[in-house]
N, C-alpha and C. Protein backbone atom coordinates (compact mmCIF):
# COMPACT_ATOMS: atom_id res chain seq x y z
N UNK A 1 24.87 8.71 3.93
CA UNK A 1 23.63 8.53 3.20
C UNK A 1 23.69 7.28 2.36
N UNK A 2 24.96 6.76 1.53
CA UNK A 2 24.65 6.38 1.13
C UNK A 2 26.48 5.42 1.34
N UNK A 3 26.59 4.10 0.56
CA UNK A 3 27.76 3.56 1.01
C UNK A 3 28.79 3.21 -0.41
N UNK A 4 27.87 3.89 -1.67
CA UNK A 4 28.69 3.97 -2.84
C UNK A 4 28.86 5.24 -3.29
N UNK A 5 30.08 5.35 -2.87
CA UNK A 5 30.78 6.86 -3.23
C UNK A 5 30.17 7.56 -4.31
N UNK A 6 29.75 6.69 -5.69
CA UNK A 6 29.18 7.51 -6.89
C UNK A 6 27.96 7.83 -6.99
N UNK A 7 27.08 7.57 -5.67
CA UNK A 7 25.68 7.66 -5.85
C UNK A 7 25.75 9.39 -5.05
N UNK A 8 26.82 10.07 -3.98
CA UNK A 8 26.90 11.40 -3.79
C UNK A 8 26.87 12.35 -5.35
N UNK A 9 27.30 11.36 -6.44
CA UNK A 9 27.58 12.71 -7.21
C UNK A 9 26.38 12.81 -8.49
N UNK A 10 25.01 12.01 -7.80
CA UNK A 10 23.63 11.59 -8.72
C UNK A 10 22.84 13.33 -8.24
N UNK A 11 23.13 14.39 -8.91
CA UNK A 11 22.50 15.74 -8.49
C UNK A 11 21.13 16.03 -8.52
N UNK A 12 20.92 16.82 -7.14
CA UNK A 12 19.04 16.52 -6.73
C UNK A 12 18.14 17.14 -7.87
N UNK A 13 17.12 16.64 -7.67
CA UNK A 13 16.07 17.10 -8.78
C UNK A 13 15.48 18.53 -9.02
N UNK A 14 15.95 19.42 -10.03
CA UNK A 14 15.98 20.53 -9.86
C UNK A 14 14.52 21.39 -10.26
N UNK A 15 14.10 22.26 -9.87
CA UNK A 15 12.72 22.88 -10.29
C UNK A 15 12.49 22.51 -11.98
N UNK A 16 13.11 22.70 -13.03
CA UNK A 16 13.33 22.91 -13.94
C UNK A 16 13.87 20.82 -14.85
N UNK A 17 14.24 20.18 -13.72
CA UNK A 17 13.88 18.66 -14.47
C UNK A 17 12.87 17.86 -14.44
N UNK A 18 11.71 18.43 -13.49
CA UNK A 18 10.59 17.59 -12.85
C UNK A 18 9.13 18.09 -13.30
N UNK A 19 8.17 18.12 -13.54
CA UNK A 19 7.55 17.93 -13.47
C UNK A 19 6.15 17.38 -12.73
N UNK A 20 5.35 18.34 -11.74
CA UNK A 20 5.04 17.76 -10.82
C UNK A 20 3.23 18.14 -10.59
N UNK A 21 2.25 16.82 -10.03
CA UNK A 21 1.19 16.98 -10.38
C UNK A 21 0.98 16.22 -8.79
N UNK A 22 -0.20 17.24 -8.06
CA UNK A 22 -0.51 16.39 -6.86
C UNK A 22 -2.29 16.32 -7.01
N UNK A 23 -2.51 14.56 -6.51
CA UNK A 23 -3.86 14.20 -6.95
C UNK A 23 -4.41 13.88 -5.63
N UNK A 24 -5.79 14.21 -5.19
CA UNK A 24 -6.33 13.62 -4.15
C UNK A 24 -7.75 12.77 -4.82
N UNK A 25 -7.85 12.06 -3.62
CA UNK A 25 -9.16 11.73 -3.78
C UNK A 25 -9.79 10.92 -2.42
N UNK A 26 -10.94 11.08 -2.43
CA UNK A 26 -12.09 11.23 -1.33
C UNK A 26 -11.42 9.69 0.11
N UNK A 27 -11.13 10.25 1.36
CA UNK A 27 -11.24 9.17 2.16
C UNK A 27 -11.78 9.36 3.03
N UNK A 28 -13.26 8.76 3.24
CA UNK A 28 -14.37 9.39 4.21
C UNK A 28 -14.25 10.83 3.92
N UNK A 29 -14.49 11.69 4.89
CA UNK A 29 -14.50 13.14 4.65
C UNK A 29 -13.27 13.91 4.24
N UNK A 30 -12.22 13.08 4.55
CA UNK A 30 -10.45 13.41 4.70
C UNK A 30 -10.01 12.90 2.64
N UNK A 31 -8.80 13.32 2.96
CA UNK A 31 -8.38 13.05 1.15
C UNK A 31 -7.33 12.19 1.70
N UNK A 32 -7.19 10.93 0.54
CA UNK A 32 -5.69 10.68 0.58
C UNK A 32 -5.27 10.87 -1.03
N UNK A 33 -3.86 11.02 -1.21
CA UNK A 33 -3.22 11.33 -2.32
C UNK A 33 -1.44 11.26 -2.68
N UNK A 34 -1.25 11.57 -3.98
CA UNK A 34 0.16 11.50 -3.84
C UNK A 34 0.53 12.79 -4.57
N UNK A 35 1.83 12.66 -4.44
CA UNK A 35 2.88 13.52 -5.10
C UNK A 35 3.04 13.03 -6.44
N UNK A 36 3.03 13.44 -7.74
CA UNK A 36 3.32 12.58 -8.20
C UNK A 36 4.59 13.17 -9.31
N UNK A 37 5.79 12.71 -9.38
CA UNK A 37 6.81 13.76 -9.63
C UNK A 37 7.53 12.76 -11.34
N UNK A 38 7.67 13.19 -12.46
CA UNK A 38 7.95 13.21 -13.49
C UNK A 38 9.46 13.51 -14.09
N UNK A 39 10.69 13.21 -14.17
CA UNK A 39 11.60 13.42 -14.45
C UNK A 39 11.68 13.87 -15.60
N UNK A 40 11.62 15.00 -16.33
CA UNK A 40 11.65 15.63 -17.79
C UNK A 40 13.42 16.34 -18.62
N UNK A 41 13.81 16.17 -17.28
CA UNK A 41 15.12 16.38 -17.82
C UNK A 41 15.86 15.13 -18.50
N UNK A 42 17.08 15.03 -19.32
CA UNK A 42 18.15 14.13 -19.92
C UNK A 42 18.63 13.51 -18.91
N UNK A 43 18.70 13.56 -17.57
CA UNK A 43 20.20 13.35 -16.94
C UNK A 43 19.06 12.69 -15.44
N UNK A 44 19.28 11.28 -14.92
CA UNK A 44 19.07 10.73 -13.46
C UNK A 44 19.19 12.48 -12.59
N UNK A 45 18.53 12.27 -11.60
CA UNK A 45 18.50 13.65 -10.43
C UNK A 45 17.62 12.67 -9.36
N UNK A 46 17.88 13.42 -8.40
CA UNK A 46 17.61 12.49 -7.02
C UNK A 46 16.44 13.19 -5.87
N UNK A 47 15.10 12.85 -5.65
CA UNK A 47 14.52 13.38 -5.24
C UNK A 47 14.59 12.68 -3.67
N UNK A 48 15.51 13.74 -2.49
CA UNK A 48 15.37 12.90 -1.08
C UNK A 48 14.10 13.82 0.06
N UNK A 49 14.51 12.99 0.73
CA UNK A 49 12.98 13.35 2.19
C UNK A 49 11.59 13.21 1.75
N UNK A 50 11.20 13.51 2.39
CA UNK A 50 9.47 13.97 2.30
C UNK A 50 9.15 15.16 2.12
N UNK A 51 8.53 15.35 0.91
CA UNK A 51 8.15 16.58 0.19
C UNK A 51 7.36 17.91 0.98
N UNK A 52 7.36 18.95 1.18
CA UNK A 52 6.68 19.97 1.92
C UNK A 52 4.96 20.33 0.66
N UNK A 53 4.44 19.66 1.08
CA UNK A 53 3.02 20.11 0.15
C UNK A 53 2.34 21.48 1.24
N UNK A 54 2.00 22.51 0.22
CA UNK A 54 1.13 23.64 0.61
C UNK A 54 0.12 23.72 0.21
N UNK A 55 -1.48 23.73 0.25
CA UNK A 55 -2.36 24.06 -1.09
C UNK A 55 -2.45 25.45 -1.17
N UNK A 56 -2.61 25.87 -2.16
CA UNK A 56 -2.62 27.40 -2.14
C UNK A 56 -4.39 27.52 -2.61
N UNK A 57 -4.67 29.07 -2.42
CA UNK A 57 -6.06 29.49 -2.30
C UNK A 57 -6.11 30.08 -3.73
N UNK A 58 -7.29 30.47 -4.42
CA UNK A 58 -7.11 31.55 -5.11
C UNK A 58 -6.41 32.46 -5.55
N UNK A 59 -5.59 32.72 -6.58
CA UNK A 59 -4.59 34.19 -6.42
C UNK A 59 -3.06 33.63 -5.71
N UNK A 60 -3.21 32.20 -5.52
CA UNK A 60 -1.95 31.93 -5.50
C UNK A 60 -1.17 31.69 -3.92
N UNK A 61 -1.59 32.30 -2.84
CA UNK A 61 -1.40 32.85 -1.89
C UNK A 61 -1.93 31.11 -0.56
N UNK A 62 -0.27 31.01 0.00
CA UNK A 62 -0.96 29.74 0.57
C UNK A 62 -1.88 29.58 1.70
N UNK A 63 -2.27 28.65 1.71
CA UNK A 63 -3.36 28.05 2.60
C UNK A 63 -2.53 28.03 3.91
N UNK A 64 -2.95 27.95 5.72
CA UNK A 64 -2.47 27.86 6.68
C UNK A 64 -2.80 26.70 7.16
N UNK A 65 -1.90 26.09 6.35
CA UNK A 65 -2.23 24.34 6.34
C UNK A 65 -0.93 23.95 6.60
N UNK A 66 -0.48 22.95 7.86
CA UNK A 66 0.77 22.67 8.11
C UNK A 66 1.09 21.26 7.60
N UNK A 67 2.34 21.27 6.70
CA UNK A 67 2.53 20.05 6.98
C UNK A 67 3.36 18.84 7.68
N UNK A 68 2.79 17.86 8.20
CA UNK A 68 3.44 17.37 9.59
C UNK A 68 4.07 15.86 8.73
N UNK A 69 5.51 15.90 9.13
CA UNK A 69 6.07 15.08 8.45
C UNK A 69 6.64 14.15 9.68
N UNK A 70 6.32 12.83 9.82
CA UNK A 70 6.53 11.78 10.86
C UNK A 70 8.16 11.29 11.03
N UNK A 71 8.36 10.46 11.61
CA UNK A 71 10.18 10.83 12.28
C UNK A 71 10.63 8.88 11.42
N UNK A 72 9.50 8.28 10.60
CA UNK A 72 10.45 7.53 10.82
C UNK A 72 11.35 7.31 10.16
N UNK A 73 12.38 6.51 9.49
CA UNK A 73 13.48 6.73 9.15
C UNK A 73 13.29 5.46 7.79
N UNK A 74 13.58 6.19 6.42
CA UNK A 74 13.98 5.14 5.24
C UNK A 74 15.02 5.52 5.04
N UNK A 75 15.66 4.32 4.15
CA UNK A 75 17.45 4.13 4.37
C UNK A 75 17.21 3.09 3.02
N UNK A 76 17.62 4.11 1.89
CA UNK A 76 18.49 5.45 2.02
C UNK A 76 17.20 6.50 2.05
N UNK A 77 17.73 7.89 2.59
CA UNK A 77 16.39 8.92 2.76
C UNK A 77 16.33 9.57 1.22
N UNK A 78 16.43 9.22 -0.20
CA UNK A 78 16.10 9.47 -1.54
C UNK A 78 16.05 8.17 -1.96
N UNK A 79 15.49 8.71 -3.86
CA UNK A 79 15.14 8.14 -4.86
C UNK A 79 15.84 8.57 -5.69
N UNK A 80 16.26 7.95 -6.95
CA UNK A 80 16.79 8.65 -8.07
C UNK A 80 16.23 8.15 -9.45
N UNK A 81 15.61 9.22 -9.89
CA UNK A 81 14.70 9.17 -11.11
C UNK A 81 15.07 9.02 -12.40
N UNK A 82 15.44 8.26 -13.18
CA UNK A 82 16.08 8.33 -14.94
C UNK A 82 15.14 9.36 -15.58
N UNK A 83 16.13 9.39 -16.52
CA UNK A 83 14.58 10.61 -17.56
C UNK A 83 13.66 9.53 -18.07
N UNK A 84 12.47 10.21 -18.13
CA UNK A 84 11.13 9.73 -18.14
C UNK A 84 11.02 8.59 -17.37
N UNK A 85 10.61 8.40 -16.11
CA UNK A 85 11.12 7.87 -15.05
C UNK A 85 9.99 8.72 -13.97
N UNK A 86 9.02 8.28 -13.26
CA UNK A 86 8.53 8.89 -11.75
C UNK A 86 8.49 7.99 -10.69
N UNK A 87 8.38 9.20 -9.84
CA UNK A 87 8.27 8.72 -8.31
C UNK A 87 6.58 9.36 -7.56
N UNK A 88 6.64 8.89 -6.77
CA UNK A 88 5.64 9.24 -5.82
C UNK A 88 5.39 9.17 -4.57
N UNK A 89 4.97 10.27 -3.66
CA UNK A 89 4.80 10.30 -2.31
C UNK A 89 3.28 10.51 -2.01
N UNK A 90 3.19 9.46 -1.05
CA UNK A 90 1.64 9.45 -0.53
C UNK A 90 1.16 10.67 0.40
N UNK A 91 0.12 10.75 0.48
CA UNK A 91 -0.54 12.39 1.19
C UNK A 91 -1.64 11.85 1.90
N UNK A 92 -2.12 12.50 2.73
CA UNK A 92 -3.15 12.46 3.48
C UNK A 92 -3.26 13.76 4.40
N UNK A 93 -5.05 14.06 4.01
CA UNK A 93 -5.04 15.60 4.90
C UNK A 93 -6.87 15.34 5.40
N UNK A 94 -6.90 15.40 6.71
CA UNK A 94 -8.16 14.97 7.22
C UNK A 94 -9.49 16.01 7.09
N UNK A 95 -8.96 16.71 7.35
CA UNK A 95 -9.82 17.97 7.47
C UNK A 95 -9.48 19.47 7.32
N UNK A 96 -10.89 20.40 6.47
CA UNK A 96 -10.11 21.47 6.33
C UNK A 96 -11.60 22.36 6.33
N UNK A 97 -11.37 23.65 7.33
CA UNK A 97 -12.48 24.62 7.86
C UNK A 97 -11.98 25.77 7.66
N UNK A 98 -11.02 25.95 6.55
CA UNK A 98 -10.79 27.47 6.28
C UNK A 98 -11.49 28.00 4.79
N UNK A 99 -10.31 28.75 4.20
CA UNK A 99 -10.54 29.08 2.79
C UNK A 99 -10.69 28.21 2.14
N UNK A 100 -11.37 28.24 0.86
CA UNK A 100 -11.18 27.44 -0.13
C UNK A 100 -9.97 27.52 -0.90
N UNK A 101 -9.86 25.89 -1.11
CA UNK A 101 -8.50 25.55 -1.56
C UNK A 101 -8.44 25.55 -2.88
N UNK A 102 -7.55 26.00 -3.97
CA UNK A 102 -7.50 25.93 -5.43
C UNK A 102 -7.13 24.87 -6.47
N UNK A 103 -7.09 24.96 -7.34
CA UNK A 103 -6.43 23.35 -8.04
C UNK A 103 -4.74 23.73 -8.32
N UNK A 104 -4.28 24.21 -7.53
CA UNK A 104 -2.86 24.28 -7.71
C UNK A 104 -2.44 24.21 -5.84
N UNK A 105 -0.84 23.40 -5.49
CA UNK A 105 -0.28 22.92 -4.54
C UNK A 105 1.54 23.16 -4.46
N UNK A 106 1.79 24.02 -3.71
CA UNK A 106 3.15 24.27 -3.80
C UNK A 106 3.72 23.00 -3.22
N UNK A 107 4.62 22.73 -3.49
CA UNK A 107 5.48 21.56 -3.35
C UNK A 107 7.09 21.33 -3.60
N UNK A 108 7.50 21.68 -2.04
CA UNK A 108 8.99 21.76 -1.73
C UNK A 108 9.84 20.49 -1.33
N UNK A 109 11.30 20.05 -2.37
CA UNK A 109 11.88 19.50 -1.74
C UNK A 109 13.38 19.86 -1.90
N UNK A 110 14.07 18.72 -1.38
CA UNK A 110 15.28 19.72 -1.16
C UNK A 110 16.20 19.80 -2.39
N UNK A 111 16.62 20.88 -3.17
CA UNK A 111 16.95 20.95 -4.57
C UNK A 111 15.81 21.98 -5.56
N UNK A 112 14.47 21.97 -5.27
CA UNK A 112 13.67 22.61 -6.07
C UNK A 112 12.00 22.65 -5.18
N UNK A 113 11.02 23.33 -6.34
CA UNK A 113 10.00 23.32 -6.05
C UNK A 113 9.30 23.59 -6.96
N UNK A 114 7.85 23.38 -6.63
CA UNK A 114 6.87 23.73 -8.06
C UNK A 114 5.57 24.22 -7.90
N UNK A 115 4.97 24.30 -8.05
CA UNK A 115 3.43 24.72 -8.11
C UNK A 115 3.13 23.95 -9.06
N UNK A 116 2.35 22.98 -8.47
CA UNK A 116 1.94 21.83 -8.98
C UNK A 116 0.13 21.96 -9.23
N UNK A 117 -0.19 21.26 -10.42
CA UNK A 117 -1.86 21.24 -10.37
C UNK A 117 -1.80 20.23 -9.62
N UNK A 118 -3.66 20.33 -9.34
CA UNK A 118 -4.10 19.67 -8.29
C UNK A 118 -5.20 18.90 -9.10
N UNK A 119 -5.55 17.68 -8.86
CA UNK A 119 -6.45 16.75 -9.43
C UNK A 119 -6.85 15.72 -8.46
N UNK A 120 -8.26 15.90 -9.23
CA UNK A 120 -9.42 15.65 -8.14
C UNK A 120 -9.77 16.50 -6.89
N UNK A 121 -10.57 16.23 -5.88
CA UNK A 121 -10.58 17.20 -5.20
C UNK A 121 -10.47 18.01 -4.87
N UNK A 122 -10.19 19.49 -4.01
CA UNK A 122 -9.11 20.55 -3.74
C UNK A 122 -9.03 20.58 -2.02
N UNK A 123 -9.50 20.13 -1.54
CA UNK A 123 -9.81 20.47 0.08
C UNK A 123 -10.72 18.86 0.63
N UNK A 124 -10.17 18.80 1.59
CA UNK A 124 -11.81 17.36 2.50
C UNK A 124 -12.69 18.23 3.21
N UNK A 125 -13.44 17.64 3.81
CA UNK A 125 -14.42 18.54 4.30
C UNK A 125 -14.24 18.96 5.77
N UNK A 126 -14.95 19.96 6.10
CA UNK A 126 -14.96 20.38 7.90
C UNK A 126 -15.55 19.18 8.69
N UNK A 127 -14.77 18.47 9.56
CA UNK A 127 -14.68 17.87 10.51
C UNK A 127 -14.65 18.27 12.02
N UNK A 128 -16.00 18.54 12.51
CA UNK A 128 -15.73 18.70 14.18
C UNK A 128 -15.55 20.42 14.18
N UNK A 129 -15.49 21.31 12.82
CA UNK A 129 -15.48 22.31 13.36
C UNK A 129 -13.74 22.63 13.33
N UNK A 130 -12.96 21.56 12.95
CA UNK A 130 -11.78 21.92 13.35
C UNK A 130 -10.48 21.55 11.82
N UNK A 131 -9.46 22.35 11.59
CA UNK A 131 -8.83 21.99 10.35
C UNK A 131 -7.88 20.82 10.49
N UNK A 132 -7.43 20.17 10.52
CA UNK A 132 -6.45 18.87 10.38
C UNK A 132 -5.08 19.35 9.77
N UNK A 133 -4.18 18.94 9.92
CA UNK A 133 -2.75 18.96 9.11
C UNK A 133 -2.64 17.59 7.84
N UNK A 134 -1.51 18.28 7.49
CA UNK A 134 -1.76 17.37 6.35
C UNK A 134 0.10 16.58 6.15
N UNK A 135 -0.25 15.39 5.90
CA UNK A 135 1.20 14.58 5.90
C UNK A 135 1.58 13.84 5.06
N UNK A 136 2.59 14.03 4.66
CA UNK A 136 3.29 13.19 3.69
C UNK A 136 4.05 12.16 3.75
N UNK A 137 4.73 10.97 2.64
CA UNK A 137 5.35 10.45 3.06
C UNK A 137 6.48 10.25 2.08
N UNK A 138 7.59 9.32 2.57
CA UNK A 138 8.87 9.38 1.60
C UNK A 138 8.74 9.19 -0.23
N UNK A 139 9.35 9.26 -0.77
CA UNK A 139 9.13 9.62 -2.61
C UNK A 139 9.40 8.03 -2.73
N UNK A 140 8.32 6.92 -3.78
CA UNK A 140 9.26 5.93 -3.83
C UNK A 140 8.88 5.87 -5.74
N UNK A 141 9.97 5.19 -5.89
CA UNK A 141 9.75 4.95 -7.77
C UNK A 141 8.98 4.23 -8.14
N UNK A 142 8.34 4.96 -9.26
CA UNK A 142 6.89 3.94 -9.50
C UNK A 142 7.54 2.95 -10.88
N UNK A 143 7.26 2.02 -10.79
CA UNK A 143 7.81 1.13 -12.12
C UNK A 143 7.14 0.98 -12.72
C-alpha cells in the first residue's frame, strides 16, 4: 500500500474520530454530491477506498439503493486526516422511483461508519420509470 513503513502504523478512521455530513445538490434530474468527512479526534487516522453511501428512508431503515463503486485504481488507495483536518468523496446518483429518501445517509468505510445528515436534496427524481445506482468516488483532502 504504501512504501514508508511508518505510514502502516497511521490507524483508520474510527466511527467515533470523524464526523460525517453527506450533501447533494441538483444535476439535471440526477444529484451530484460529496462525502464530506471531519476529523474530530486528537490523533491523524486514515480514511482508505471508496466509501459505501446508503440513504436511508424514514425510521431509519435503508433505501434499496446500490452502491456501484468503479475499478479504477488510486495509489495510494487512502487519505490521512490531521485533527481538524477533512476529506471528501464525490457522489453521484441519477435516479430514484422508490421510497422517499430521508435527510440522514449511512456511510461505510473500512474502520467505521456513521449515519450521516443529509443536506440539500434527499433523492433526484424518477427517470424513465426506472431507479439508477448511485457511485462514489475515492476520499481526497480538502485544503
Amino acid at each position: 500500500m504504501s512504501e514508508d513503513p511508518g505510514d502502516d502504523l497511521v490507524p483508520a478512521c474510527g466511527s467515533d474520530d470523524v464526523s460525517v455530513v453527506v450533501h447533494w445538490e441538483h444535476d439535471g434530474p440526477g444529484l451530484r454530491g460529496q462525502v464530506l468527512v471531519e476529523n474530530v479526534s486528537g490523533h491523524v487516522c486514515r480514511l482508505a477506498n471508496k466509501p459505501d453511501v446508503t440513504p436511508l428512508r424514514v425510521g431509519g431503515k435503508p433505501l434499496r439503493v446500490r452502491t456501484i463503486m468503479t475499478l479504477e485504481w488510486q495509489d495510494p488507495g487512502y487519505v490521512d486526516i490531521q485533527p481538524g483536518k477533512r476529506a471528501s468523496a464525490s457522489l453521484s446518483w441519477g435516479s430514484w422511483c422508490g421510497l422517499q429518501a430521508s435527510d440522514q445517509a449511512q456511510v461505510v468505510w473500512p474502520g467505521g461508519s456513521a449515519v450521516a445528515q443529509v443536506t440539500g436534496p434527499t433523492q433526484p427524481e424518477c427517470v424513465d420509470g426506472e431507479s439508477g445506482n448511485l457511485t462514489t468516488d475515492w476520499f481526497h483532502v480538502i485544503e
